[in-house]
Protein backbone atom coordinates (compact mmCIF):
# COMPACT_ATOMS: atom_id res chain seq x y z
CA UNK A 1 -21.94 7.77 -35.55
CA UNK A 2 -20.98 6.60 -32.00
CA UNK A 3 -19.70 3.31 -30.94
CA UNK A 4 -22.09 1.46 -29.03
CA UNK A 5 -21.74 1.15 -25.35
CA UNK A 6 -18.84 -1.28 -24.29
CA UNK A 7 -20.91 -4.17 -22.74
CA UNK A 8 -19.75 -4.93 -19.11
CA UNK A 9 -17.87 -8.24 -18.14
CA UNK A 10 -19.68 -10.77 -16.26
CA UNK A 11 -18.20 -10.29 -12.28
CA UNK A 12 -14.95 -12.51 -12.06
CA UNK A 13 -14.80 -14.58 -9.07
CA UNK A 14 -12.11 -16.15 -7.06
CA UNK A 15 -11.58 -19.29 -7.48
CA UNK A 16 -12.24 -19.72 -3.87
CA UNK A 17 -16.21 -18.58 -4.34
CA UNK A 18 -16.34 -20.88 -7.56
CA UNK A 19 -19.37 -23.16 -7.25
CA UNK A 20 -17.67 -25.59 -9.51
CA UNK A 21 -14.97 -25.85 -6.97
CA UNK A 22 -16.76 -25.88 -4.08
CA UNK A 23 -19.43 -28.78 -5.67
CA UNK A 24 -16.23 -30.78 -6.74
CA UNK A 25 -14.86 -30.72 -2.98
CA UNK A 26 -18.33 -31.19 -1.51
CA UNK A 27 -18.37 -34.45 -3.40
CA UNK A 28 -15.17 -35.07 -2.88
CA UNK A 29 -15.44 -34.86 1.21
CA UNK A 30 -18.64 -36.77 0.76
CA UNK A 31 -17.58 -39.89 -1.24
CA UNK A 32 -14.53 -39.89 1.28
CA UNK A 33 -17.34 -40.46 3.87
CA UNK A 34 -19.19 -42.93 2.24
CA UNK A 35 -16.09 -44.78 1.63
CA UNK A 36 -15.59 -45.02 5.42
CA UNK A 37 -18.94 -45.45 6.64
CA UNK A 38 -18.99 -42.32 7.76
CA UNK A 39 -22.71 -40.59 7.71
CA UNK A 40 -23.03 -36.86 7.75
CA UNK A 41 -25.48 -34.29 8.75
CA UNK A 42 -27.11 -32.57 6.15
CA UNK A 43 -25.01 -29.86 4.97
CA UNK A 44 -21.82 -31.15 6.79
CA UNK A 45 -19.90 -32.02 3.48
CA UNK A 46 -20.18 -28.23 2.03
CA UNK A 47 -19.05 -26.99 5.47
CA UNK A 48 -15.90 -29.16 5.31
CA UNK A 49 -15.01 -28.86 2.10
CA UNK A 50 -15.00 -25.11 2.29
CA UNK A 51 -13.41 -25.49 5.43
CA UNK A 52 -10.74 -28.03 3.32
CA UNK A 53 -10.43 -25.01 0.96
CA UNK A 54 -9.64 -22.29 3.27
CA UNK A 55 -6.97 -24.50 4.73
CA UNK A 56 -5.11 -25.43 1.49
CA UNK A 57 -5.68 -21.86 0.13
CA UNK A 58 -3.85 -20.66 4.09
CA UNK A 59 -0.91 -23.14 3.62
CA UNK A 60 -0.30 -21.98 0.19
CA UNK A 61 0.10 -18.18 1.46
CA UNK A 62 2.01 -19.45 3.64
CA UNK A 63 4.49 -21.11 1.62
CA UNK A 64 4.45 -18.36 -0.52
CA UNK A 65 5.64 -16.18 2.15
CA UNK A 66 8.50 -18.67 3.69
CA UNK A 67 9.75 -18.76 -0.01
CA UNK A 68 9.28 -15.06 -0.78
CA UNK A 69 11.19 -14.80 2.43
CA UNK A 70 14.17 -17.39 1.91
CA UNK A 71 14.60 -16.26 -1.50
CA UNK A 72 15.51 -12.50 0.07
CA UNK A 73 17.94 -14.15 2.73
CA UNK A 74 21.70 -14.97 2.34
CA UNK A 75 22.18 -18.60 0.35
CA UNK A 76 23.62 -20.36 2.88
C-alpha cells in the first residue's frame, strides 16, 4: 500500500496582507474619525490604515537595521 498524497497547506500570508489586520486598522482609523468629527470618503479608512501599516511595518525595519548595526559597532 501507498501513503496517501500529503495534502497541501493552505497559502500562509504575511501578516501585512491579513484581512483581520487590515479590518482591525480600518476600524481603528475610522472610529478615530468619528471621534473627531472627521467624515471620510468612502474607502478612505482602508487606504489609511494600510497606509498606517506600511509605515509602522518601515519604521520597524528600520530599527531593526540601526540596532543590527549598533550592535556590530564598538561599545562606546
Amino acid at each position: 500500500m501507498t501513503d496517501p498524497a500529503p495534502t497541501p497547506s493552505p497559502p500562509e500570508k504575511s501578516a501585512i496582507e491579513s484581512l483581520t489586520l487590515k479590518s482591525a486598522a480600518a476600524i481603528a482609523v475610522a472610529t478615530v474619525a468619528s471621534r473627531f468629527s472627521i467624515e471620510l470618503p468612502a474607502g478612505a479608512a482602508q487606504d489609511l490604515a494600510s497606509a498606517l501599516i506600511q509605515l509602522i511595518t518601515t519604521l520597524g525595519l528600520v530599527g531593526v537595521a540601526i540596532g543590527r548595526t549598533r550592535a556590530r559597532g564598538p561599545i562606546v
